[in-house]
PDB file of N, CA and C in Angstrom:
ATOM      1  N   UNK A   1      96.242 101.527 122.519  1.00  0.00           N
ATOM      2  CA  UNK A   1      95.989 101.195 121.127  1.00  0.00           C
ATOM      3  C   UNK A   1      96.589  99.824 120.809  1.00  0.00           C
ATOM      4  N   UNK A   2      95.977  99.047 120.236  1.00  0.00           N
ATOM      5  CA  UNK A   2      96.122  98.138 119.591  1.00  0.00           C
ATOM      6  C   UNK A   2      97.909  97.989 118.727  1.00  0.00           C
ATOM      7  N   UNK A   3      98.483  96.945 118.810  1.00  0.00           N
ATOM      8  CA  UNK A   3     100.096  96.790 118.094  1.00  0.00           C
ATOM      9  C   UNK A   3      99.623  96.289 116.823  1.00  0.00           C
ATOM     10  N   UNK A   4     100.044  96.563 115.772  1.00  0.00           N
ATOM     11  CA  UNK A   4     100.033  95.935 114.458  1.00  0.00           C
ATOM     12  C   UNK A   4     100.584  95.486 114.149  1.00  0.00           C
ATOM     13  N   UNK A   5     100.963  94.217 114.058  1.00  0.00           N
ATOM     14  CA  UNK A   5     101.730  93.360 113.681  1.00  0.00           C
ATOM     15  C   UNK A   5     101.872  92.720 111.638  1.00  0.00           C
ATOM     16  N   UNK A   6     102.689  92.883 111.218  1.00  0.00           N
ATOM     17  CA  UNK A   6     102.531  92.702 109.966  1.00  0.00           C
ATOM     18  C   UNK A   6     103.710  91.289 109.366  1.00  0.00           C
ATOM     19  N   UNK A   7     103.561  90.318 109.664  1.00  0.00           N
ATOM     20  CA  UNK A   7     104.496  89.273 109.542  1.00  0.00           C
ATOM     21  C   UNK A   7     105.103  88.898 108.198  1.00  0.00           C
ATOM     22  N   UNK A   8     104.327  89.157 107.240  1.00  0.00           N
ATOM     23  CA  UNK A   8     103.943  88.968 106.382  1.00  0.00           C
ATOM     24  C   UNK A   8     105.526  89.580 105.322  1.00  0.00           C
ATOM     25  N   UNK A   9     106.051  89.196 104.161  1.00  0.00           N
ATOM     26  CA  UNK A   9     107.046  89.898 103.246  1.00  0.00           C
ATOM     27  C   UNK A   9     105.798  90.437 102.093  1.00  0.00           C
ATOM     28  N   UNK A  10     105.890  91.310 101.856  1.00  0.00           N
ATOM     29  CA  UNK A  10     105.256  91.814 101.178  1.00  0.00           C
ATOM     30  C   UNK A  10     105.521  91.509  99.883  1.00  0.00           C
ATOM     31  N   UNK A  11     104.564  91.701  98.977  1.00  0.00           N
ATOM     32  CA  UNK A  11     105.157  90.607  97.432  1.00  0.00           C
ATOM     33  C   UNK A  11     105.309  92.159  96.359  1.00  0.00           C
ATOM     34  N   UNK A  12     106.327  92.724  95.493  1.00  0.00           N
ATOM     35  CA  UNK A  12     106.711  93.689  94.683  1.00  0.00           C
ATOM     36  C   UNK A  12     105.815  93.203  93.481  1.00  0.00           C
ATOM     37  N   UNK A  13     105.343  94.087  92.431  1.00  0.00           N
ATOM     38  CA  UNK A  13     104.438  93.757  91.915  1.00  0.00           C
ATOM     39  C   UNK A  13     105.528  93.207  90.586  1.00  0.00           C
ATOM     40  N   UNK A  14     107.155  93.188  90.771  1.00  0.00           N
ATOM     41  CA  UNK A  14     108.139  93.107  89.553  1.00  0.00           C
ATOM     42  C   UNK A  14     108.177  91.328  90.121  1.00  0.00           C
ATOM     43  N   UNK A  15     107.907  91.197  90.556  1.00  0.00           N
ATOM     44  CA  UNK A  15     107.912  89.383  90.876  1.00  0.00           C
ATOM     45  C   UNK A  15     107.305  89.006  90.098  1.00  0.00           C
ATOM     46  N   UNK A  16     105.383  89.981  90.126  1.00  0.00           N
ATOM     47  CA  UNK A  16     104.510  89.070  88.776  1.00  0.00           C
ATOM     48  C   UNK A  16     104.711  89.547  87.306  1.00  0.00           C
ATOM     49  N   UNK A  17     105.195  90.520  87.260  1.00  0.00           N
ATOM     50  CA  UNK A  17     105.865  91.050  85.829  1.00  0.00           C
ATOM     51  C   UNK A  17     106.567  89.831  85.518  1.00  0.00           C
ATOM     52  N   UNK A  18     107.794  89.341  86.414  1.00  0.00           N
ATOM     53  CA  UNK A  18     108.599  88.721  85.711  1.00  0.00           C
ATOM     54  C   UNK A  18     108.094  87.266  85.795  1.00  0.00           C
ATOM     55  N   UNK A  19     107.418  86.518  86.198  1.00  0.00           N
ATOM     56  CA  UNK A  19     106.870  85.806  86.247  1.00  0.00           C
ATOM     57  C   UNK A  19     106.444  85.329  84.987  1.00  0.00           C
ATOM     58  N   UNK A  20     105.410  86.563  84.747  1.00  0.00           N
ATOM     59  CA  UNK A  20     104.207  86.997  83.337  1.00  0.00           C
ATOM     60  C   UNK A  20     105.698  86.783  82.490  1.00  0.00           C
ATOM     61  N   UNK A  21     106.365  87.121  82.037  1.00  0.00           N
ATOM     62  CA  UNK A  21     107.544  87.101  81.164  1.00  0.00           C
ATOM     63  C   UNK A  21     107.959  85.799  80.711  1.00  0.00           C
ATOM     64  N   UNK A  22     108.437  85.536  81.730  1.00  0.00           N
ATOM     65  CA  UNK A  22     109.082  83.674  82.098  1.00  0.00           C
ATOM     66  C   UNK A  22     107.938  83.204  80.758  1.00  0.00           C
ATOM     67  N   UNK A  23     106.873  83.108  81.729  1.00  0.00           N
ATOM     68  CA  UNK A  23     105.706  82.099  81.272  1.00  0.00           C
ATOM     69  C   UNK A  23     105.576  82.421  80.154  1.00  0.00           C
ATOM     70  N   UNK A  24     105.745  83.548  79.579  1.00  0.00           N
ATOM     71  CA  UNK A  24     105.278  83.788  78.130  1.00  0.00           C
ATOM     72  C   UNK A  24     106.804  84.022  77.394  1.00  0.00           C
ATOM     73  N   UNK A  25     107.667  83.687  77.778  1.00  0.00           N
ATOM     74  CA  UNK A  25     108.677  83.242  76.902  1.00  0.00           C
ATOM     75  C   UNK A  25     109.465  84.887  76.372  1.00  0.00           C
ATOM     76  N   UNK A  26     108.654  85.703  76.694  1.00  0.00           N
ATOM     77  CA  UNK A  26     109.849  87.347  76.786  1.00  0.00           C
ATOM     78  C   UNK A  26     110.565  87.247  77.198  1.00  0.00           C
ATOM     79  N   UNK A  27     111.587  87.813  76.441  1.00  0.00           N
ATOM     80  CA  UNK A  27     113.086  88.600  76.698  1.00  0.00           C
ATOM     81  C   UNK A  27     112.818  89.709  77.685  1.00  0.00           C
ATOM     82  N   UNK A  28     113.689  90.345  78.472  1.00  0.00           N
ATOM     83  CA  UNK A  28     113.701  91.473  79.259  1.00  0.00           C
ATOM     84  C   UNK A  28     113.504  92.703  77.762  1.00  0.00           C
ATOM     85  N   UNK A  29     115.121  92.224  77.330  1.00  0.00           N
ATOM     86  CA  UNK A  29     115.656  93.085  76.300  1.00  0.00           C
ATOM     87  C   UNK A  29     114.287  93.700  75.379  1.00  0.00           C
ATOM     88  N   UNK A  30     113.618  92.354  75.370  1.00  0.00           N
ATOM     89  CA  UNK A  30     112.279  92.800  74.056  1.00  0.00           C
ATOM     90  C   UNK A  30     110.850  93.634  75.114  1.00  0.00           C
ATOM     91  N   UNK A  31     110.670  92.986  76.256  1.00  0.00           N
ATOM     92  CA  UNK A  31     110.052  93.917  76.624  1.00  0.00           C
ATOM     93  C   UNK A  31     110.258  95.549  77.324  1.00  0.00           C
ATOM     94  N   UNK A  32     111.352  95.608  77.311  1.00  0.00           N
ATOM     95  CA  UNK A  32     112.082  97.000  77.124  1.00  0.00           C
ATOM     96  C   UNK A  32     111.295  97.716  75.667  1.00  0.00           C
ATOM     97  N   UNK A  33     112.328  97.354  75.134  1.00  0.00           N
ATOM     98  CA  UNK A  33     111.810  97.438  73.680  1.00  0.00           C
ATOM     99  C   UNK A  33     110.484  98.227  73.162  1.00  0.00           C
ATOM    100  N   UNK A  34     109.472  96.819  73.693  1.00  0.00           N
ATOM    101  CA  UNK A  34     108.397  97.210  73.711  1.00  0.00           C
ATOM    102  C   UNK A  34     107.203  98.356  73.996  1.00  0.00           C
ATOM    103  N   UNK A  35     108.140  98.508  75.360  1.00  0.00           N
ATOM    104  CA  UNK A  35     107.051  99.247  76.775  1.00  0.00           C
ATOM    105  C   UNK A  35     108.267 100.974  76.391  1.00  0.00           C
ATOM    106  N   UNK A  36     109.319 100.823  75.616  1.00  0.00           N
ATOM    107  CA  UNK A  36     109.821 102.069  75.629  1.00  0.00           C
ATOM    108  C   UNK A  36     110.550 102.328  76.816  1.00  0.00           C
ATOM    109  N   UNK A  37     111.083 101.407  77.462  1.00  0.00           N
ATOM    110  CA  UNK A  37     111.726 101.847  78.792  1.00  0.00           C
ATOM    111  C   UNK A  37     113.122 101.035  78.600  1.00  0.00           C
ATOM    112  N   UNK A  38     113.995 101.441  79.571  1.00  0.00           N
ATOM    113  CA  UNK A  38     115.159 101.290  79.237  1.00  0.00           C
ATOM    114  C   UNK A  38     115.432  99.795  79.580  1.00  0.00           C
ATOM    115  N   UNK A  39     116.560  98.992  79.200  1.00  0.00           N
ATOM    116  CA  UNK A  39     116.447  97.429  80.075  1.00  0.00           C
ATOM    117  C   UNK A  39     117.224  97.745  81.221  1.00  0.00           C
ATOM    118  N   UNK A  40     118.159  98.314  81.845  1.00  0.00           N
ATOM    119  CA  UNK A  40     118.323  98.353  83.077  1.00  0.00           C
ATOM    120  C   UNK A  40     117.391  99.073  84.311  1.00  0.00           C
ATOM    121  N   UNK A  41     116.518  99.670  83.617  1.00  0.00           N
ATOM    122  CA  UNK A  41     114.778 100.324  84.030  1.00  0.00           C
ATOM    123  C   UNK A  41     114.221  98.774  84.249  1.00  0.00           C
ATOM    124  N   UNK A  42     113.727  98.067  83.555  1.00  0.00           N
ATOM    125  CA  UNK A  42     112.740  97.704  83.282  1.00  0.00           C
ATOM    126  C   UNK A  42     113.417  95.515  84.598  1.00  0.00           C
ATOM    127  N   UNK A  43     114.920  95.681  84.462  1.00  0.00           N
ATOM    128  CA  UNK A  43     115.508  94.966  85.346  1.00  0.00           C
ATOM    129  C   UNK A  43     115.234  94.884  87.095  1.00  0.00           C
ATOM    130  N   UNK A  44     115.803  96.431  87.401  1.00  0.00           N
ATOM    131  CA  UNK A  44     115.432  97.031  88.245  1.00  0.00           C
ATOM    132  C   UNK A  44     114.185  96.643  88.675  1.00  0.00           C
ATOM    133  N   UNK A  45     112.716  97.025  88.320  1.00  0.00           N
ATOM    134  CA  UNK A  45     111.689  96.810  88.234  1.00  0.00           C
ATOM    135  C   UNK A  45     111.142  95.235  88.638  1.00  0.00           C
ATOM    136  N   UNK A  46     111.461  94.885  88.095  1.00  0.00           N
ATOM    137  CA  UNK A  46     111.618  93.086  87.853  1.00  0.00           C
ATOM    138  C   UNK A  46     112.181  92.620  89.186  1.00  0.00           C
ATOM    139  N   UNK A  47     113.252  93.211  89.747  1.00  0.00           N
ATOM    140  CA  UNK A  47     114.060  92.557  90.325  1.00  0.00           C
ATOM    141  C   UNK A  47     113.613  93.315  92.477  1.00  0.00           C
ATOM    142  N   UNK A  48     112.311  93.970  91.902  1.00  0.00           N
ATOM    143  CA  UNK A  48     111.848  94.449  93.275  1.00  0.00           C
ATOM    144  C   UNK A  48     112.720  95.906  93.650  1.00  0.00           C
ATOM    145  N   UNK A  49     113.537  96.604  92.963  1.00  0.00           N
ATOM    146  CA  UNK A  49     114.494  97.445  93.104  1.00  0.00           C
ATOM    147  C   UNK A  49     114.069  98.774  92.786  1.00  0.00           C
ATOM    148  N   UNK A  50     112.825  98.856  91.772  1.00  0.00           N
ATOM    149  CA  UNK A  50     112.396 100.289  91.711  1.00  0.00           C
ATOM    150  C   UNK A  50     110.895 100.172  91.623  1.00  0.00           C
ATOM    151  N   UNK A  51     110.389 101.007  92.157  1.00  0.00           N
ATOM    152  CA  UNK A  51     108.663 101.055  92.240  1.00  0.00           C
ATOM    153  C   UNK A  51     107.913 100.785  90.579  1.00  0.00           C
ATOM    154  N   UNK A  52     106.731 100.198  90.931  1.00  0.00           N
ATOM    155  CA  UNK A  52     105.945 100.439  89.771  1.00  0.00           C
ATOM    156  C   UNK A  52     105.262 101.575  89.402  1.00  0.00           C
ATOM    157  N   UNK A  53     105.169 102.543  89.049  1.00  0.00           N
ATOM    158  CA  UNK A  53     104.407 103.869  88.456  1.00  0.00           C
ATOM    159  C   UNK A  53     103.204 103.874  87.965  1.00  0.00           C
ATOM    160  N   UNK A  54     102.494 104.674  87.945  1.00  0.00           N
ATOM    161  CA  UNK A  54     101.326 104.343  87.400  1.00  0.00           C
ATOM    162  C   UNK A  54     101.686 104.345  86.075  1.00  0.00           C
ATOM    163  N   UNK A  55     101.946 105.436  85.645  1.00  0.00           N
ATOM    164  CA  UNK A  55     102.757 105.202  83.876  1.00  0.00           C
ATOM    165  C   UNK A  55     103.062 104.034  83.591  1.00  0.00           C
ATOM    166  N   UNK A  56     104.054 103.267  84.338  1.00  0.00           N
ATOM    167  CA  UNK A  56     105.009 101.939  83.862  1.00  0.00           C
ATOM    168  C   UNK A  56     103.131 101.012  84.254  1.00  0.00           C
ATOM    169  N   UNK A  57     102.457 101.061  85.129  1.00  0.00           N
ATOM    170  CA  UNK A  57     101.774  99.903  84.906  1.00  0.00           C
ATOM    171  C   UNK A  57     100.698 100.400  84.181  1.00  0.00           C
ATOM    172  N   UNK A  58     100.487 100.828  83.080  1.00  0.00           N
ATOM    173  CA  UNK A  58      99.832 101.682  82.028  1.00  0.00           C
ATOM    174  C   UNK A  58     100.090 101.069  80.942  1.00  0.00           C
ATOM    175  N   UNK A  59     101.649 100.454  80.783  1.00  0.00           N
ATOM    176  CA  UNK A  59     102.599 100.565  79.903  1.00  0.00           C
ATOM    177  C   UNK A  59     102.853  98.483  79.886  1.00  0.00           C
ATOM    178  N   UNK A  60     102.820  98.514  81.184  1.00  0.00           N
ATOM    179  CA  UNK A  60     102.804  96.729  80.799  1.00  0.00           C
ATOM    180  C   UNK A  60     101.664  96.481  80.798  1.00  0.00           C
ATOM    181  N   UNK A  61     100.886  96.813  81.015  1.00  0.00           N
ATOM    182  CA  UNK A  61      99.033  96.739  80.827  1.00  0.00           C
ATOM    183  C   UNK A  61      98.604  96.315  79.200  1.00  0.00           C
ATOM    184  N   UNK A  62      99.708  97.528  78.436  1.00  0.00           N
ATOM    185  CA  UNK A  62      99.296  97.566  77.260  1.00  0.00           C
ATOM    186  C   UNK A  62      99.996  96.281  76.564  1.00  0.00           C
ATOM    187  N   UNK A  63     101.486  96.093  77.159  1.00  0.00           N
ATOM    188  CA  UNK A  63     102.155  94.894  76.542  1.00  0.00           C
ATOM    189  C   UNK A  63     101.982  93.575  77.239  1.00  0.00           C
ATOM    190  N   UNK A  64     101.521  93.597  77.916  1.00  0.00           N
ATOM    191  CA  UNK A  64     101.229  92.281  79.094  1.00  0.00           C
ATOM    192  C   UNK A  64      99.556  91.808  79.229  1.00  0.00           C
ATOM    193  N   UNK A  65      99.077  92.806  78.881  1.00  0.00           N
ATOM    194  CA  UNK A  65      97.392  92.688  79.349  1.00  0.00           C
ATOM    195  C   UNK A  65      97.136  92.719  81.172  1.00  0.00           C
ATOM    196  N   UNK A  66      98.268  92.409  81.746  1.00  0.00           N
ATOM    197  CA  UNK A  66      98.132  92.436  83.317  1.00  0.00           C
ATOM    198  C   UNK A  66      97.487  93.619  83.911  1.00  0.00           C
ATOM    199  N   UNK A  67      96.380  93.984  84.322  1.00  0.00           N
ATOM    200  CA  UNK A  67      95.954  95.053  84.807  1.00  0.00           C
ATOM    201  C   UNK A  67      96.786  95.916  85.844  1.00  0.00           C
ATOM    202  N   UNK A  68      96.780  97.826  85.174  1.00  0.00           N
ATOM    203  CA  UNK A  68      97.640  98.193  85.528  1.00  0.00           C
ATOM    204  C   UNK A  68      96.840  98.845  86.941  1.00  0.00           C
ATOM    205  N   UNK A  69      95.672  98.693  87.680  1.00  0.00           N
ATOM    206  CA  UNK A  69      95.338  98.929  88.604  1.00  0.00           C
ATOM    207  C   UNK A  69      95.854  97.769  89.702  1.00  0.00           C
ATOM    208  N   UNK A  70      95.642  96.518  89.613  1.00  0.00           N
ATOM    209  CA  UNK A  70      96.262  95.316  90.496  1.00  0.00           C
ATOM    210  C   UNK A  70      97.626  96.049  90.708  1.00  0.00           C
ATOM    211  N   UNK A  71      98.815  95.915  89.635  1.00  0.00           N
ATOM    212  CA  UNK A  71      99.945  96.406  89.694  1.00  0.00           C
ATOM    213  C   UNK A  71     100.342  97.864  90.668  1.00  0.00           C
ATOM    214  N   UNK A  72      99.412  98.442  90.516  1.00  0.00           N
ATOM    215  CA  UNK A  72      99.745  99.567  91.330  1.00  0.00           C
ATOM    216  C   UNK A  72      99.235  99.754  92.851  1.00  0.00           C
ATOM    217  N   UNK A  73      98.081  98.708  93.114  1.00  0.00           N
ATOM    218  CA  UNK A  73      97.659  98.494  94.433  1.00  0.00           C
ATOM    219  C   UNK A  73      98.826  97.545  94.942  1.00  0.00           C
ATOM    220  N   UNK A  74      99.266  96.409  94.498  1.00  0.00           N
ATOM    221  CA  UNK A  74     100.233  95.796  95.075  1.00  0.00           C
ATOM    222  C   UNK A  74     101.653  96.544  95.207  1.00  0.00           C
ATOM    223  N   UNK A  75     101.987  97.934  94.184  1.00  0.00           N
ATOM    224  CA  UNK A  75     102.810  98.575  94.788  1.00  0.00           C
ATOM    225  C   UNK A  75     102.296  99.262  96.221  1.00  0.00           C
ATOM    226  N   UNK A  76     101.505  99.850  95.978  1.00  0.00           N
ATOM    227  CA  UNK A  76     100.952 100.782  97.482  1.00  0.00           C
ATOM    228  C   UNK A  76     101.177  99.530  98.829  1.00  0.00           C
ATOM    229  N   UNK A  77     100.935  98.093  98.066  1.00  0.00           N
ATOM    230  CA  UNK A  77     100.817  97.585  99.477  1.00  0.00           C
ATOM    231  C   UNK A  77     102.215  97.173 100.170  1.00  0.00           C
ATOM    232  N   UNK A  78     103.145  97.293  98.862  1.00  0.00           N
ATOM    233  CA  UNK A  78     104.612  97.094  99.489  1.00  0.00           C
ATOM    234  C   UNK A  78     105.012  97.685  99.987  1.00  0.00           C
ATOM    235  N   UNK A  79     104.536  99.505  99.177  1.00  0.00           N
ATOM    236  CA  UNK A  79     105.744 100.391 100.134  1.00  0.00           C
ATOM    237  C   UNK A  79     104.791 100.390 101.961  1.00  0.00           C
ATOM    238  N   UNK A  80     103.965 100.415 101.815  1.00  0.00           N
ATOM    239  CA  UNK A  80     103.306 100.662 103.501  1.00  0.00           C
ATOM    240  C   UNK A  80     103.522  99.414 103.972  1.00  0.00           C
ATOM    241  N   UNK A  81     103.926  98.286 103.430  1.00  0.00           N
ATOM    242  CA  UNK A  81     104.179  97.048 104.564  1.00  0.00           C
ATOM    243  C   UNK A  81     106.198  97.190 104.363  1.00  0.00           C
ATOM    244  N   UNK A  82     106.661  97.820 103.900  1.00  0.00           N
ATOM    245  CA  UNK A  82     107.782  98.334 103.574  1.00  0.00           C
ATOM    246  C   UNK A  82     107.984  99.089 105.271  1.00  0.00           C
ATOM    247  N   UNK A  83     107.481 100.389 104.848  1.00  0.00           N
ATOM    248  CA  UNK A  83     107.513 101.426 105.786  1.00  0.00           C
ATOM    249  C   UNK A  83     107.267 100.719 107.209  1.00  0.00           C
ATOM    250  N   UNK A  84     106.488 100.009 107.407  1.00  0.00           N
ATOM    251  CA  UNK A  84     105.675  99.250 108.875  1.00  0.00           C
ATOM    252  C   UNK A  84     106.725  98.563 109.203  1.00  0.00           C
ATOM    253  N   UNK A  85     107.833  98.280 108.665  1.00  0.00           N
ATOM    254  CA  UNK A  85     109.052  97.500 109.312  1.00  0.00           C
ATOM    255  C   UNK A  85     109.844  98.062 109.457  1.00  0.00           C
ATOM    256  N   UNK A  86     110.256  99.548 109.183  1.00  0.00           N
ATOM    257  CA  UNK A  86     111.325 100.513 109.273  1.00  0.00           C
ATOM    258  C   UNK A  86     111.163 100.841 111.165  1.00  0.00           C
ATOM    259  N   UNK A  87     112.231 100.264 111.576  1.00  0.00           N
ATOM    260  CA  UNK A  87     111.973 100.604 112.964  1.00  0.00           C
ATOM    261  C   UNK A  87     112.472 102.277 113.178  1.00  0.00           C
ATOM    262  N   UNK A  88     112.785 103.139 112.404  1.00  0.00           N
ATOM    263  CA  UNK A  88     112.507 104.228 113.211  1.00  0.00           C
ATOM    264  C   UNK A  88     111.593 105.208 112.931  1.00  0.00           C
ATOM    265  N   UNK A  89     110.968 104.259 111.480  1.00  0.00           N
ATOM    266  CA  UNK A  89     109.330 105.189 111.734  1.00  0.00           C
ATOM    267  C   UNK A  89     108.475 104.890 112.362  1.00  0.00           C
ATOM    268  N   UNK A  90     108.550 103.082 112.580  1.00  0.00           N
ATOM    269  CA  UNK A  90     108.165 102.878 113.794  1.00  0.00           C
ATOM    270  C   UNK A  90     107.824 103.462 115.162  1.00  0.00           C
ATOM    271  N   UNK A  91     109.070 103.910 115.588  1.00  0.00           N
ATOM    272  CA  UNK A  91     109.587 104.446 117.105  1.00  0.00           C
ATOM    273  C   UNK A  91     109.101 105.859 116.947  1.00  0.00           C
ATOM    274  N   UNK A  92     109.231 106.825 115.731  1.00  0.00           N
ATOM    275  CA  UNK A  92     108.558 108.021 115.542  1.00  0.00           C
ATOM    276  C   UNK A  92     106.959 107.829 115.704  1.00  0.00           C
ATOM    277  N   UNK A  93     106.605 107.000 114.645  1.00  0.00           N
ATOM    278  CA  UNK A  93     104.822 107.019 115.155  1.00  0.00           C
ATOM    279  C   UNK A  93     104.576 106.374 116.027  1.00  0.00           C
ATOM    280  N   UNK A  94     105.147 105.471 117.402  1.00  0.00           N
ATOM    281  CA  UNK A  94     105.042 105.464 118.396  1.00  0.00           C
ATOM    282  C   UNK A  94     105.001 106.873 119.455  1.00  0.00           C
ATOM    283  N   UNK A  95     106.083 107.299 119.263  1.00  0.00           N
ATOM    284  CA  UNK A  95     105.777 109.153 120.442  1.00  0.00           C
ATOM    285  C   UNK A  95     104.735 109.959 119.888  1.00  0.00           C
ATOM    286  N   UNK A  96     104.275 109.426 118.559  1.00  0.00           N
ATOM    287  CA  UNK A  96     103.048 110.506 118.074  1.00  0.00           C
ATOM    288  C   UNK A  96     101.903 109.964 118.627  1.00  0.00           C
ATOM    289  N   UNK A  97     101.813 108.700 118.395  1.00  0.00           N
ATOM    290  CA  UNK A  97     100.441 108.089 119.190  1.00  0.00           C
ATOM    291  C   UNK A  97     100.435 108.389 120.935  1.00  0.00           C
ATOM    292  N   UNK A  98     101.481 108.099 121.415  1.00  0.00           N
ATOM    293  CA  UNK A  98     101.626 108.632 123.014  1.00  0.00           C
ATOM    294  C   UNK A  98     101.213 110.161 123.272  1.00  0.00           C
ATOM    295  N   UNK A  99     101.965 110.566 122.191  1.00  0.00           N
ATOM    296  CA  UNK A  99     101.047 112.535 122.529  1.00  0.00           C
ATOM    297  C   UNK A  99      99.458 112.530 122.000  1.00  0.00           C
ATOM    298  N   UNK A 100      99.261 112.162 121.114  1.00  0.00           N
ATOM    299  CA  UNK A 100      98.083 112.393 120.809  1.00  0.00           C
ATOM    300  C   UNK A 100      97.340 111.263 121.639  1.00  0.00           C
ATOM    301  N   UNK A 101      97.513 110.692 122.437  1.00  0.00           N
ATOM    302  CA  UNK A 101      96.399 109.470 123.306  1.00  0.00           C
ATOM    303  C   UNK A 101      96.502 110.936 124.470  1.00  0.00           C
ATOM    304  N   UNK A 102      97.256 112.076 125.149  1.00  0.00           N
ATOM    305  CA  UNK A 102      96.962 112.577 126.308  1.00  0.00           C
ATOM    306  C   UNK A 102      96.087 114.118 125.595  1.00  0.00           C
ATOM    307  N   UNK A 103      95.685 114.095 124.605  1.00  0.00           N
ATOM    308  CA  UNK A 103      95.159 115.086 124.347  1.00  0.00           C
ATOM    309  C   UNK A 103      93.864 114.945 124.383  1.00  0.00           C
TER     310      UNK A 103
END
């Protein structure tokens, strides 16, 4: 089988949140506020430290206009390019592919 190589850092979807913020001149504090979530929630988030939810990108969708489908595909794509560098799930789905190639 083919090696997959993934070189790549994967981008957290709280990079373009905070980005979107910067540029538009929001406070953390106010978009807390806003979205109903807490500011050390909404930091976290921002800062690549806690996942985006579908709820939470529901929720800056509504205060951001940023589509909360983008937001949640670019989470899916962190945690699996996340996971693809964990060398011992790595080394686990390596002995699974070796058993299942003699079956």
């Amino acid at each position: 089988m083919k090696k997959l190589d993934y070189p790549y850092k994967p981008t957290h979807p709280g990079e373009i949140l905070k980005e979107e913020i910067v540029y538009r001149g929001i406070s953390q504090k106010r978009l807390a506020e806003q979205t109903g979530i807490s500011y050390p929630m909404l930091n976290e988030i921002l800062n690549g430290k806690r996942p985006v939810t579908e709820t939470l990108a529901l929720l800056f969708e509504a205060a951001l206009g940023v589509e909360a489908e983008m937001l949640v595909r670019m989470q899916m794509r962190y945690n699996m390019q996340t996971m693809r560098q964990d060398k011992r799930l790595a080394a686990r789905l390596r002995e699974i592919r070796r058993i299942a190639a003699v079956l």
